[in-house]
N, C-alpha and C. Protein backbone atom coordinates (compact mmCIF):
# COMPACT_ATOMS: atom_id res chain seq x y z
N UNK A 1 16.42 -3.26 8.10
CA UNK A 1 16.05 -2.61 9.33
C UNK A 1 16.10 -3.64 10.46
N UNK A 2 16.77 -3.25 11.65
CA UNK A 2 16.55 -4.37 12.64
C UNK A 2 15.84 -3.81 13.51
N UNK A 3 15.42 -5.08 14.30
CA UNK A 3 14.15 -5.32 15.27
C UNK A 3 14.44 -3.98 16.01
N UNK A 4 15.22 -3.86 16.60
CA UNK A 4 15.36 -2.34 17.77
C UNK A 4 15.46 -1.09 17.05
N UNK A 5 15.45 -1.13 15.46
CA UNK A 5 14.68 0.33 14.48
C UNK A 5 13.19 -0.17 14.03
N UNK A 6 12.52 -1.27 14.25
CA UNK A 6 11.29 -1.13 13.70
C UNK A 6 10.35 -0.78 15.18
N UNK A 7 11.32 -1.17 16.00
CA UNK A 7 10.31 -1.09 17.90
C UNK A 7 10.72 0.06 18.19
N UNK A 8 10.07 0.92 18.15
CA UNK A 8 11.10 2.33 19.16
C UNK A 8 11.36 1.89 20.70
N UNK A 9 10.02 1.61 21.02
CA UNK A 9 9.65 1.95 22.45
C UNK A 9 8.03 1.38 22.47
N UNK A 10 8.23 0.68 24.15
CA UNK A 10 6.55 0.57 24.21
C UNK A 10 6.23 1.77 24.97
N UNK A 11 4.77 2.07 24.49
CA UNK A 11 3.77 2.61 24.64
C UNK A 11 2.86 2.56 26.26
N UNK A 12 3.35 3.16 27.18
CA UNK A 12 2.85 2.78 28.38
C UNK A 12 1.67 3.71 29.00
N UNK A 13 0.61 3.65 28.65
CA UNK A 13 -0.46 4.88 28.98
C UNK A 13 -1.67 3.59 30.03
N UNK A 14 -2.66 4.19 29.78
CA UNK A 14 -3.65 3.60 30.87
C UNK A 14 -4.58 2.64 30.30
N UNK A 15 -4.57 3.69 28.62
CA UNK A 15 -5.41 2.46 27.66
C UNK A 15 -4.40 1.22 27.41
N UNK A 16 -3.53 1.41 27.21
CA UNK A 16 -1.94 0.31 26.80
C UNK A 16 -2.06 -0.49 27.69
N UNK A 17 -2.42 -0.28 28.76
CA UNK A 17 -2.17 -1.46 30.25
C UNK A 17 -3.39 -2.12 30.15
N UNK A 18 -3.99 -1.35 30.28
CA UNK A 18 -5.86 -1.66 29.93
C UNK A 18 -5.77 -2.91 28.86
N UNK A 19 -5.35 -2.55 28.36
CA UNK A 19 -5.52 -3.81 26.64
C UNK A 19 -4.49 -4.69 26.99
N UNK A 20 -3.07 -4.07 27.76
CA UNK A 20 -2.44 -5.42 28.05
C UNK A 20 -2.79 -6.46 29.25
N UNK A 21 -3.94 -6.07 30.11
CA UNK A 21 -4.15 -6.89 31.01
C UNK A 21 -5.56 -7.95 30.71
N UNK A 22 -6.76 -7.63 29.67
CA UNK A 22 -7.40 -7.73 29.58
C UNK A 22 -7.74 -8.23 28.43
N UNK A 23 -7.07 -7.70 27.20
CA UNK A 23 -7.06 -8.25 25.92
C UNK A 23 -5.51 -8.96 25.35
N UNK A 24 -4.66 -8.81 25.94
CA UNK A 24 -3.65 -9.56 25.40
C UNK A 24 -2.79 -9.14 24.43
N UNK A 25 -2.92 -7.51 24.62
CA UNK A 25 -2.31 -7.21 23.05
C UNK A 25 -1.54 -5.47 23.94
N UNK A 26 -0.10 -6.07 23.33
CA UNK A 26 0.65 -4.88 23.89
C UNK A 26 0.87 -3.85 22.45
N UNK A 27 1.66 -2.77 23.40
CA UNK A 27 1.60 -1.47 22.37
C UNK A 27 3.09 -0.58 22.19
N UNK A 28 3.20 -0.85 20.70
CA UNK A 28 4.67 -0.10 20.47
C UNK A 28 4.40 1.01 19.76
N UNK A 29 5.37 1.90 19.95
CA UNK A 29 5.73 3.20 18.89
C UNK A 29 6.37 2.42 18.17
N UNK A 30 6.22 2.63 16.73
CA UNK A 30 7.51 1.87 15.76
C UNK A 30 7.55 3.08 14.47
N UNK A 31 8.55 2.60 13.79
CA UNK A 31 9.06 3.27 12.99
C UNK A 31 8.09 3.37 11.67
N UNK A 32 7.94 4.62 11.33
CA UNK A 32 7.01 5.01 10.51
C UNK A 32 6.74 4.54 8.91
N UNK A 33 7.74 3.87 8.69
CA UNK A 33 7.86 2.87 7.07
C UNK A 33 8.11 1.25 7.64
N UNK A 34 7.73 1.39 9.00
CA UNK A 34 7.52 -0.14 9.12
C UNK A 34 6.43 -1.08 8.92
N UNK A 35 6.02 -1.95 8.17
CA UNK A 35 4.66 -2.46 8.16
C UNK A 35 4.34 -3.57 9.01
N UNK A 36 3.21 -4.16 9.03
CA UNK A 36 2.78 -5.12 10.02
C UNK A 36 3.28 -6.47 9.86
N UNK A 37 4.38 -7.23 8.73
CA UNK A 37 5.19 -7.95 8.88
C UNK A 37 5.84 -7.82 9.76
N UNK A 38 6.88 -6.30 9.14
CA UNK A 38 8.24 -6.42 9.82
C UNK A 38 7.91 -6.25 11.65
N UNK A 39 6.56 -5.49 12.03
CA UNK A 39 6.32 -5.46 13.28
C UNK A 39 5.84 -6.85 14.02
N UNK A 40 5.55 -7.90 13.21
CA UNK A 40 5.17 -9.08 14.07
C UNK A 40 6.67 -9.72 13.65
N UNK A 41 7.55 -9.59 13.06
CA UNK A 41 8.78 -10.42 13.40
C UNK A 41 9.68 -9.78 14.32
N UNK A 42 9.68 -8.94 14.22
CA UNK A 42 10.57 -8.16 15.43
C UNK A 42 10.14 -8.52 17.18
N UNK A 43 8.60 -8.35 16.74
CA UNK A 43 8.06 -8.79 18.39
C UNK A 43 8.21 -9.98 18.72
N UNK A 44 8.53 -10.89 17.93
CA UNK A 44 8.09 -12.11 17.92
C UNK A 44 9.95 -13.04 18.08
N UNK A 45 10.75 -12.34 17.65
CA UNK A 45 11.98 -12.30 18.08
C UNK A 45 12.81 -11.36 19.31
N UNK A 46 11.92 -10.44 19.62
CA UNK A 46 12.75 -9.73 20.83
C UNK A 46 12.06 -10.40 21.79
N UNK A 47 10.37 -10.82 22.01
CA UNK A 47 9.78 -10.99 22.80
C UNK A 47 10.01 -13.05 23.11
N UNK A 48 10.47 -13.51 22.01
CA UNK A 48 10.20 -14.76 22.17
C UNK A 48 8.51 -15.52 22.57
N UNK A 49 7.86 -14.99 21.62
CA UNK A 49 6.03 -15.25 21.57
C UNK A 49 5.46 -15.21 20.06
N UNK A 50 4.36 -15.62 20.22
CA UNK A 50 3.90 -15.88 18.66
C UNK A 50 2.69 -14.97 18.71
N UNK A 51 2.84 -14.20 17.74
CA UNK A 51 1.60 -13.01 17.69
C UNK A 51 0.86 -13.55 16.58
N UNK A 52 -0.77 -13.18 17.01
CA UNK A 52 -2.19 -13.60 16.34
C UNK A 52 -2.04 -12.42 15.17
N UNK A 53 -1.71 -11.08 15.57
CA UNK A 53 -2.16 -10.07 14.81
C UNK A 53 -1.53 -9.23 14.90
N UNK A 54 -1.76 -8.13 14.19
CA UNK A 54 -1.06 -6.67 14.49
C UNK A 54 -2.08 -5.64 13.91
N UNK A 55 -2.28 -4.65 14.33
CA UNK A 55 -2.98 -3.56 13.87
C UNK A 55 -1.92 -2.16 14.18
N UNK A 56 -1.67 -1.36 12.89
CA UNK A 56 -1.23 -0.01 13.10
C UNK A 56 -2.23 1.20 12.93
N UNK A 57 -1.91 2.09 13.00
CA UNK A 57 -2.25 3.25 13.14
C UNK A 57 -1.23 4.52 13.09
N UNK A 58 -1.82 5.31 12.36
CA UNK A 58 -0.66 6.80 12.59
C UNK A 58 -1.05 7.95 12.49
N UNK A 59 -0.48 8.20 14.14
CA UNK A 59 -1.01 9.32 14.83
C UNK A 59 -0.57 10.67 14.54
N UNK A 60 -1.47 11.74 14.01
CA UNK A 60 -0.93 12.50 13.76
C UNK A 60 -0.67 13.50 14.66
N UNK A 61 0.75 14.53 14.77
CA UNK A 61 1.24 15.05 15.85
C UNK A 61 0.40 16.46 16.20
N UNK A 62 0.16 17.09 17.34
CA UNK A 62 -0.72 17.55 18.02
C UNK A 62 -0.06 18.92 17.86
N UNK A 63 -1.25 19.92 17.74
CA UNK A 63 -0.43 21.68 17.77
C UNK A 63 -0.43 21.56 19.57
N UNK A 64 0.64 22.56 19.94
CA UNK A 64 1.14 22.65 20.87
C UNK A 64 1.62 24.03 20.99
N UNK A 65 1.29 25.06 22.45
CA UNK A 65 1.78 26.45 21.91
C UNK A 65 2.65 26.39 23.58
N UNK A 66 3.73 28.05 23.16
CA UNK A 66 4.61 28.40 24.47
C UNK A 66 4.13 29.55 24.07
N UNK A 67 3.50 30.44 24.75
CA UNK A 67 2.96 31.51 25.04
C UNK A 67 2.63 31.85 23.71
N UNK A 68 3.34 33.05 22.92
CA UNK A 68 2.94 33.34 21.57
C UNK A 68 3.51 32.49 20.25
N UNK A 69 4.28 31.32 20.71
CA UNK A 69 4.89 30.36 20.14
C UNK A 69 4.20 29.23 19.43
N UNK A 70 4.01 28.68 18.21
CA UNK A 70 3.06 27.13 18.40
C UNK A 70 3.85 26.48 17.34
N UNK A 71 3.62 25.51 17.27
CA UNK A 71 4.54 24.34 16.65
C UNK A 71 3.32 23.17 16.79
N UNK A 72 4.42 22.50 15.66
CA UNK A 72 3.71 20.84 15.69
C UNK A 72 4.48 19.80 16.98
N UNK A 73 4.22 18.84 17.06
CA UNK A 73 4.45 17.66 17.72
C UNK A 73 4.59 17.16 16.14
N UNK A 74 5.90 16.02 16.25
CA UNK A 74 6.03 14.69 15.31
C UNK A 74 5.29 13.85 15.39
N UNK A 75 4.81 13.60 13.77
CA UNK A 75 3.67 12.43 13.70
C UNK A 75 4.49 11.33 14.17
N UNK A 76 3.99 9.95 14.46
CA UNK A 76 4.14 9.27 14.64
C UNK A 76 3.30 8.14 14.68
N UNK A 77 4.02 6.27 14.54
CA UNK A 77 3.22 5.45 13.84
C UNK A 77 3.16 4.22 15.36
N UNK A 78 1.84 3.76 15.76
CA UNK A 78 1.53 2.72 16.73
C UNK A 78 1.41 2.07 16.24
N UNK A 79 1.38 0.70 17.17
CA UNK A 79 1.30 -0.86 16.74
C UNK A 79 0.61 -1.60 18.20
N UNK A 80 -0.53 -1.70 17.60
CA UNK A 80 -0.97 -3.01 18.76
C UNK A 80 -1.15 -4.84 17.91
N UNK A 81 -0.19 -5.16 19.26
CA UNK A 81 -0.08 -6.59 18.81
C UNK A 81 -0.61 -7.06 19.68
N UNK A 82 -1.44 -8.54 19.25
CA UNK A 82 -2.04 -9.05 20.08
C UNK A 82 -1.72 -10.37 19.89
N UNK A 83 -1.56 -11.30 21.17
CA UNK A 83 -0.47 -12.45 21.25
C UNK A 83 -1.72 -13.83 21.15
N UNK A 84 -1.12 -14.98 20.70
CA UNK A 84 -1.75 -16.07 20.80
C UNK A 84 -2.30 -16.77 22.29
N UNK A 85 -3.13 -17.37 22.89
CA UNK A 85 -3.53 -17.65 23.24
C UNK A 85 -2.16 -18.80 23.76
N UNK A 86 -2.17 -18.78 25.41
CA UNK A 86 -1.38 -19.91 25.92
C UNK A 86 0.39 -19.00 25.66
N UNK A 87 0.34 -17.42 25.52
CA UNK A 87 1.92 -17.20 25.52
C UNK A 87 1.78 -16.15 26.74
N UNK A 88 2.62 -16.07 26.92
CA UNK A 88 2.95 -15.06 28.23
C UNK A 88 3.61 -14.44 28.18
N UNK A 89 3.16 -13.21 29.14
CA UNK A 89 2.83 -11.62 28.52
C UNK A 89 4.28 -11.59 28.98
N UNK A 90 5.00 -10.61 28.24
CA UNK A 90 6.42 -9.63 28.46
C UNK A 90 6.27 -8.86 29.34
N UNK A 91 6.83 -8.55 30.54
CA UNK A 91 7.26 -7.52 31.46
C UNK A 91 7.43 -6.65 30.96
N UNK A 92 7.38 -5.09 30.73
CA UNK A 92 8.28 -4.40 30.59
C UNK A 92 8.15 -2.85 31.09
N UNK A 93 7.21 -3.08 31.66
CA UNK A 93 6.87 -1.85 32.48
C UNK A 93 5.98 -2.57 33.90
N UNK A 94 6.63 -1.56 34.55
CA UNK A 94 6.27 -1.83 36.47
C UNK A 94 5.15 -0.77 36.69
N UNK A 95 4.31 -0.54 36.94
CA UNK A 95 3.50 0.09 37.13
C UNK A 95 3.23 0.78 38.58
């Protein structure tokens, strides 16, 4: 699996910014059979930084209705990484 199938996409919400300005630890969607190895080498090679940690989580997808219609939302799996002390933070959203 390479680094750009274990990262989907970061995670840009209010808590995500929140934790990236304050605690040091940014937030990916990643791929759902990825574990917390393959997610600290991938970050740690796309980002060029050395990560302390990783914590996942997997979110399960939300009912959702269109009038008399309802369906699921796709589960899906997060990753907060949180970076060593003395590295500097990745850009990747403008706020």
């Amino acid at each position: 699996m390479t680094i750009y199938e274990v990262i989907k996409r970061p995670v840009v919400t209010e808590k995500g910014v929140t934790k990236k300005e304050n605690e040091r630890t940014l937030c990916f969607e990643v791929a759902p059979d990825a574990n917390k190895v393959m997610v600290k080498a991938a970050v740690e090679r796309l980002f060029k930084v050395k990560v302390q940690g990783v914590r996942t989580t997997n979110q399960v997808g939300k009912l959702r209705r269109r009038g008399r219609f309802a369906g699921y939302r796709s589960d899906w799996k997060k990753a907060y990484v949180t970076l060593k002390k003395g590295e500097k933070m990745p850009e990747y959203a403008e706020i």
